[in-house]
N, C-alpha and C. Protein backbone atom coordinates (compact mmCIF):
# COMPACT_ATOMS: atom_id res chain seq x y z
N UNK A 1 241.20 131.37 130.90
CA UNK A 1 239.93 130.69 130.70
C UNK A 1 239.03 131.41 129.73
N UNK A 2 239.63 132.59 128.95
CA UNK A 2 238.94 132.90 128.22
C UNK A 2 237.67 133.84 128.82
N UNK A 3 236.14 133.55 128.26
CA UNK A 3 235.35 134.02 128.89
C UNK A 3 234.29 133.35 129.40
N UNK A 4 235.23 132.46 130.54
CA UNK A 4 234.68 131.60 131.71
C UNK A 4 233.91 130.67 131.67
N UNK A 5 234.63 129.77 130.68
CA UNK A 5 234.01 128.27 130.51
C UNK A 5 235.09 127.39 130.35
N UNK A 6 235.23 126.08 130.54
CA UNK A 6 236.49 125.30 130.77
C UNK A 6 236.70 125.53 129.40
N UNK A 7 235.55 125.18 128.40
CA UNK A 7 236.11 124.77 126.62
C UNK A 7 236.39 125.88 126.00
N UNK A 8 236.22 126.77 126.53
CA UNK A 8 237.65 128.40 126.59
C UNK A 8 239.17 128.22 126.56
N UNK A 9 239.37 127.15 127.35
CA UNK A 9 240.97 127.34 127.29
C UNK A 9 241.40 127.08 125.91
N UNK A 10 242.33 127.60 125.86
CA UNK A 10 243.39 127.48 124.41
C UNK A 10 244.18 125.79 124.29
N UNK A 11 244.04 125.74 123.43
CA UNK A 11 244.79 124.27 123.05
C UNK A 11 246.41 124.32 123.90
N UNK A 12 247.08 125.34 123.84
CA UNK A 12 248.14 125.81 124.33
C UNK A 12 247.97 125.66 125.72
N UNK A 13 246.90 126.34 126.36
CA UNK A 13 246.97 126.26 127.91
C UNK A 13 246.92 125.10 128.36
N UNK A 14 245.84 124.13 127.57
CA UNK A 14 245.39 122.41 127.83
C UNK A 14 247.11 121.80 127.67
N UNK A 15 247.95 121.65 126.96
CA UNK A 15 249.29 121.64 126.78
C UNK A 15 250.02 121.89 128.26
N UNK A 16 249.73 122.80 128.44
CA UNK A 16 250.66 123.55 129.85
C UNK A 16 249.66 122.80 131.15
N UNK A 17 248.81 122.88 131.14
CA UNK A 17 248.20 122.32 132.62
C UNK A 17 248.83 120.85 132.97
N UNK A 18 248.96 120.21 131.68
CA UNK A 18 249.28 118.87 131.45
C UNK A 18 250.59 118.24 132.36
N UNK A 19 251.41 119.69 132.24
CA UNK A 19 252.58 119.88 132.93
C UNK A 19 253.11 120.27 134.64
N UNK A 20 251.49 120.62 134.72
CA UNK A 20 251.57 121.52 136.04
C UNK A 20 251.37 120.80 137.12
N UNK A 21 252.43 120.83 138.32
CA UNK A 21 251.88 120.32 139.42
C UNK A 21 250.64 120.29 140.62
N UNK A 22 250.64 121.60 140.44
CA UNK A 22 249.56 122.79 140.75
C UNK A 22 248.57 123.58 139.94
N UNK A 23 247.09 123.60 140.58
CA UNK A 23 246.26 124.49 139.61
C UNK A 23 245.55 125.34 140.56
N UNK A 24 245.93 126.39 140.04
CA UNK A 24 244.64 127.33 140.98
C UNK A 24 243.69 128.13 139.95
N UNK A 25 242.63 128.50 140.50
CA UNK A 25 241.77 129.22 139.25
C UNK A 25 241.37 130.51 140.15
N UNK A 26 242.16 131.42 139.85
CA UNK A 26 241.90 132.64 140.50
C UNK A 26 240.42 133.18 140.38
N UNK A 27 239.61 133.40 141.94
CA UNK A 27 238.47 133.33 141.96
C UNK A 27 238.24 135.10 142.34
N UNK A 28 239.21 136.31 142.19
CA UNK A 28 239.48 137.41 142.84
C UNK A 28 238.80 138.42 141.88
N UNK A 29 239.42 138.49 140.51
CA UNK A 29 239.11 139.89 139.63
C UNK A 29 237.82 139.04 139.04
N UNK A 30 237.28 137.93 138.63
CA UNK A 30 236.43 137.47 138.44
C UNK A 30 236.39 135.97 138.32
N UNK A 31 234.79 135.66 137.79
CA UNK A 31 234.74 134.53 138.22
C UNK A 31 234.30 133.43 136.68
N UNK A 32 234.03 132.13 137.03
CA UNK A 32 233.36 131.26 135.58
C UNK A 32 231.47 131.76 135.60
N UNK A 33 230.83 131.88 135.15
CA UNK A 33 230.08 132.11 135.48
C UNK A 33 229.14 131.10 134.48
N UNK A 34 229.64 129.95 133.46
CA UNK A 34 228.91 128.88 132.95
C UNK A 34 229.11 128.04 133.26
N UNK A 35 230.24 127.58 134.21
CA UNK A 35 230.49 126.74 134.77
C UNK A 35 230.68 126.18 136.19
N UNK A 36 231.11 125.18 136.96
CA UNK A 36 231.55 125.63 138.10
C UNK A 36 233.15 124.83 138.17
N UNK A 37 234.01 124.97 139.39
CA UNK A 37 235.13 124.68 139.70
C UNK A 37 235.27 123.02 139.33
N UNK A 38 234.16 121.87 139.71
CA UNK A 38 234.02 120.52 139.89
C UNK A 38 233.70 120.55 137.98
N UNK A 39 233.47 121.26 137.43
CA UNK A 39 233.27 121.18 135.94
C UNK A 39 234.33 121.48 135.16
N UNK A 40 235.19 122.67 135.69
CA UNK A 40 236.67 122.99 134.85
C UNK A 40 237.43 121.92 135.39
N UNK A 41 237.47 120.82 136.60
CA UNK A 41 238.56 119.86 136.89
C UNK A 41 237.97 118.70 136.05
N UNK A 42 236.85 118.83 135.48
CA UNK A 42 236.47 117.49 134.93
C UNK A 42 236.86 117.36 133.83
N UNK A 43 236.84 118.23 133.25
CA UNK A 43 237.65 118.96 131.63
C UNK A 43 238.69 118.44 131.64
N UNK A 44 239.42 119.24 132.43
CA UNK A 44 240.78 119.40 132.79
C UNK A 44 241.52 117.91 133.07
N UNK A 45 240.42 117.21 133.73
CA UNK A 45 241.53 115.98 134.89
C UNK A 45 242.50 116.38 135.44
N UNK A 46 241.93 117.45 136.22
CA UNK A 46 243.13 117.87 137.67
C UNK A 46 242.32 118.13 138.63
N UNK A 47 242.87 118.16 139.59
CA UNK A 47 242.05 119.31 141.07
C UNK A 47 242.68 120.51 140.61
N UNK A 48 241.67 121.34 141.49
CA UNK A 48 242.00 122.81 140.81
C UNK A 48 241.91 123.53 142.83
N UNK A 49 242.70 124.53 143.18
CA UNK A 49 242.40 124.92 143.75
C UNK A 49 241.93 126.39 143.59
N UNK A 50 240.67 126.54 144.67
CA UNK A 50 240.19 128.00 144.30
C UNK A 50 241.11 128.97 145.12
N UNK A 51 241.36 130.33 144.12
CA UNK A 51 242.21 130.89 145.06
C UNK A 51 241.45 132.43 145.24
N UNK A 52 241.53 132.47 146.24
CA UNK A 52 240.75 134.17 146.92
C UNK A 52 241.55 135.12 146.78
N UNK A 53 240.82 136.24 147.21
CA UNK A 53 241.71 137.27 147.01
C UNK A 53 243.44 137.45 147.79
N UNK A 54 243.12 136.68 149.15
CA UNK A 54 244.11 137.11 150.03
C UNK A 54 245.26 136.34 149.45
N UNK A 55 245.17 134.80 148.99
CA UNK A 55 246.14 133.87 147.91
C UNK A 55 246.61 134.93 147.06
N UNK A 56 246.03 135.48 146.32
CA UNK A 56 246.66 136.17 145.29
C UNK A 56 247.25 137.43 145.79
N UNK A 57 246.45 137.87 146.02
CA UNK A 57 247.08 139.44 147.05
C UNK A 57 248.85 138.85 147.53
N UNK A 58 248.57 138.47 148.34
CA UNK A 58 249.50 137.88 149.37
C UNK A 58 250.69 137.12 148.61
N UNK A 59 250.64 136.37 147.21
CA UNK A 59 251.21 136.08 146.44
C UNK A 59 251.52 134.42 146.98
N UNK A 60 250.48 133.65 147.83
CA UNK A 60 250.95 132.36 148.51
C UNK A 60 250.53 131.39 147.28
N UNK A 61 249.71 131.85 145.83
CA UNK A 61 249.55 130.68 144.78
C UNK A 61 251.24 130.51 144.38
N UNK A 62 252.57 131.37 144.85
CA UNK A 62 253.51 131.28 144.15
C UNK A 62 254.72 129.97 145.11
N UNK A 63 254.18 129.97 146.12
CA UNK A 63 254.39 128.98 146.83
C UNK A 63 254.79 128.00 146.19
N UNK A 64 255.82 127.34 146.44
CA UNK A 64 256.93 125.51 145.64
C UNK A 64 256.47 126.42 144.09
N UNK A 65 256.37 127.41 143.62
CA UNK A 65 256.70 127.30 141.93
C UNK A 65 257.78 127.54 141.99
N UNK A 66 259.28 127.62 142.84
CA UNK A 66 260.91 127.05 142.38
C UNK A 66 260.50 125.94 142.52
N UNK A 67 260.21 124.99 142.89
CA UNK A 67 260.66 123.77 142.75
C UNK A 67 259.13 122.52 141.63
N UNK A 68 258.45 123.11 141.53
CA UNK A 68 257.40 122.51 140.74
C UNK A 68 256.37 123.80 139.55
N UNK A 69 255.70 123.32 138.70
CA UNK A 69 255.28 123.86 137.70
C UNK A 69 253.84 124.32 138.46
N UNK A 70 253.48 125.50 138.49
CA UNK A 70 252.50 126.01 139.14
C UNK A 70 251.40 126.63 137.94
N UNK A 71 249.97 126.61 137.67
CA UNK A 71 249.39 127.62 137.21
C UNK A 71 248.32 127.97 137.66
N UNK A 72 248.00 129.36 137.42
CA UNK A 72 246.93 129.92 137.82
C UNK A 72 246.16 130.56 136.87
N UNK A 73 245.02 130.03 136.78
CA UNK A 73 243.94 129.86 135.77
C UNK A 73 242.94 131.15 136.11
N UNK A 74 242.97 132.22 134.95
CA UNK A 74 241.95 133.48 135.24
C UNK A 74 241.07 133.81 134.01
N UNK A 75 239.86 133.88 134.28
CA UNK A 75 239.07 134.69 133.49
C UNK A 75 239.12 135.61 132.96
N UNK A 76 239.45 135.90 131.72
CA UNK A 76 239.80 136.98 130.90
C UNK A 76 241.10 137.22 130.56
N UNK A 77 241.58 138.03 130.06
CA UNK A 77 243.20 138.02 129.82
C UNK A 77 243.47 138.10 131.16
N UNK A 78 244.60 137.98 131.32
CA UNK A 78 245.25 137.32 132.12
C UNK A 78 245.73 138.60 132.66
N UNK A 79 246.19 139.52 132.26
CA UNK A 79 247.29 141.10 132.83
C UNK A 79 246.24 142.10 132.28
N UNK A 80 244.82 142.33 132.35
CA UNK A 80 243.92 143.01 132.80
C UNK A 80 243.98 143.90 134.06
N UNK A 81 244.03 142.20 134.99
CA UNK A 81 244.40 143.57 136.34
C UNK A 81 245.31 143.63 136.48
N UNK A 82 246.18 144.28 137.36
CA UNK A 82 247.60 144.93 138.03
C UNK A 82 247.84 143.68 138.98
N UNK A 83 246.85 143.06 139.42
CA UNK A 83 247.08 142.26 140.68
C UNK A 83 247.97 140.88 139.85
N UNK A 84 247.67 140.42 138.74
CA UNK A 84 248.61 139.25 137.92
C UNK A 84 249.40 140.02 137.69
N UNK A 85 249.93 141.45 136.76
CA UNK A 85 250.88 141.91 136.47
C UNK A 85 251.51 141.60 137.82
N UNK A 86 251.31 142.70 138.83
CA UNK A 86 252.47 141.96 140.15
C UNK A 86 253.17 140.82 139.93
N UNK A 87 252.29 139.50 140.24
CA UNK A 87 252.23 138.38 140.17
C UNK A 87 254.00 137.82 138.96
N UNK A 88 253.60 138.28 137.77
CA UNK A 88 254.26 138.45 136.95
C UNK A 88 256.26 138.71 137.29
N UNK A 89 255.72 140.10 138.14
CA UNK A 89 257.22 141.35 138.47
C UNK A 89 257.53 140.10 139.65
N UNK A 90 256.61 139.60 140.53
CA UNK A 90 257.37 138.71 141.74
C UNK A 90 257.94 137.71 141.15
N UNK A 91 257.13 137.22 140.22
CA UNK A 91 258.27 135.68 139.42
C UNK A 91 259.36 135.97 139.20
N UNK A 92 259.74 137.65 138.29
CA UNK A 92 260.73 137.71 137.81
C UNK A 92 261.56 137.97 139.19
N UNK A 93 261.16 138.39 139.80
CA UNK A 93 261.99 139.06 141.13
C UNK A 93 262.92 137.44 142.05
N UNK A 94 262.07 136.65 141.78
CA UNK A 94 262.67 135.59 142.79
C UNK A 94 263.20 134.77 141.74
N UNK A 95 263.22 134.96 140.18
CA UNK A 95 263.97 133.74 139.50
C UNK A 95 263.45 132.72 138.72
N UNK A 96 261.82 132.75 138.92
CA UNK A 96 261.08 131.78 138.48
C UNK A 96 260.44 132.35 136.92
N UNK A 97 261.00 131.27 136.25
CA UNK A 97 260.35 131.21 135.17
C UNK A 97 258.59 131.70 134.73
N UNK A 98 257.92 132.77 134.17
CA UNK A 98 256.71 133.03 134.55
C UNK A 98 256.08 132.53 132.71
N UNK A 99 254.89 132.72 132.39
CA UNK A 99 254.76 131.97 130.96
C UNK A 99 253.41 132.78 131.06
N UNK A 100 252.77 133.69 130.34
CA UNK A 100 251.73 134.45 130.36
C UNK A 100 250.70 133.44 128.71
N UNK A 101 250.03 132.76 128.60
CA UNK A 101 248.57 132.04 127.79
C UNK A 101 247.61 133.24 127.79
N UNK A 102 247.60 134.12 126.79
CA UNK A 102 246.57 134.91 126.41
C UNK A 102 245.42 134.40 126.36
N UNK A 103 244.30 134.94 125.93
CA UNK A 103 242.93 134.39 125.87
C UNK A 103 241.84 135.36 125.58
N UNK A 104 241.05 135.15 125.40
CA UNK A 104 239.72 135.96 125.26
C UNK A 104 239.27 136.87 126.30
N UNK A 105 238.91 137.87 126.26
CA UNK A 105 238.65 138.69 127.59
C UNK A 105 237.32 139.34 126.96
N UNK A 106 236.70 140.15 127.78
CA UNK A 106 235.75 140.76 127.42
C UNK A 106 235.42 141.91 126.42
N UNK A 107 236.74 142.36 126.37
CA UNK A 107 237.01 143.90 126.07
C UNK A 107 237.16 143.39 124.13
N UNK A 108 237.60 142.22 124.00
CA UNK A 108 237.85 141.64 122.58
C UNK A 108 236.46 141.25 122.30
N UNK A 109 235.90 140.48 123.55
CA UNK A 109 234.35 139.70 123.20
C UNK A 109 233.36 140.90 122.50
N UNK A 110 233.85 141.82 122.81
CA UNK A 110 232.63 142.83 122.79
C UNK A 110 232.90 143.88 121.42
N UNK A 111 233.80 143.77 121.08
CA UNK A 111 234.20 144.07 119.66
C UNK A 111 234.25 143.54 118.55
C-alpha cells in the first residue's frame, strides 16, 4: 500500500488483487493512516479483511492459500518486518507459491 493510501497501490498490485480470492490488509506493523479499511475496498471493489497481530503472528491469513489466491495488503514495503519475511519462509515451506509487490515505504519517502 505504499505509504497508506489505497491510490498507493502499484498498477501491478491492482492487477494481482483482481485475481485474489482473499484480501487481508495487515493492520499489525502498521496502519493507513489517510484512509480507512471501507475506503481501500471501495478502490479496490473487494472486501478486505482486517488482519491483527495474532492472524499474522499465528500465520491463519495463510489459510485455503493451497487451494485459492490469497493477499495480504501492508503498509510500507512489504519485508521491512521479519514478521512477512516469516510469512514468506512458511509459503515456501508448505509449497505455496508466494509473489512479494514492492512499494513505497518510508525509509525511500524520506530520502
Amino acid at each position: 500500500l505504499g505509504l497508506g493510501h489505497p491510490k498507493d497501490l502499484t498498477c501491478r498490485a491492482l492487477e494481482t488483487l483482481k485475481k485474489c480470492d482473499k484480501v487481508y490488509l495487515e493492520a499489525y506493523t502498521s496502519i493507513m493512516i489517510e484512509a480507512s479499511t471501507e475506503d481501500l475496498e471501495a478502490f479496490i471493489g473487494m472486501s478486505v479483511e482486517v488482519a491483527d497481530r495474532e492472524a499474522v503472528e499465528s500465520g491463519s491469513v495463510l489459510e485455503g492459500c493451497k487451494d485459492s489466491n490469497v493477499a495480504l495488503l501492508v503498509v510500507g514495503d512489504p519485508l521491512s518486518a521479519t514478521t512477512h519475511s516469516d510469512l514468506v519462509v512458511r509459503c515456501h515451506e508448505i509449497g505455496v507459491q508466494c509473489k512479494v509487490i514492492h512499494n513505497t515505504s518510508i525509509m525511500t519517502a524520506v530520502a
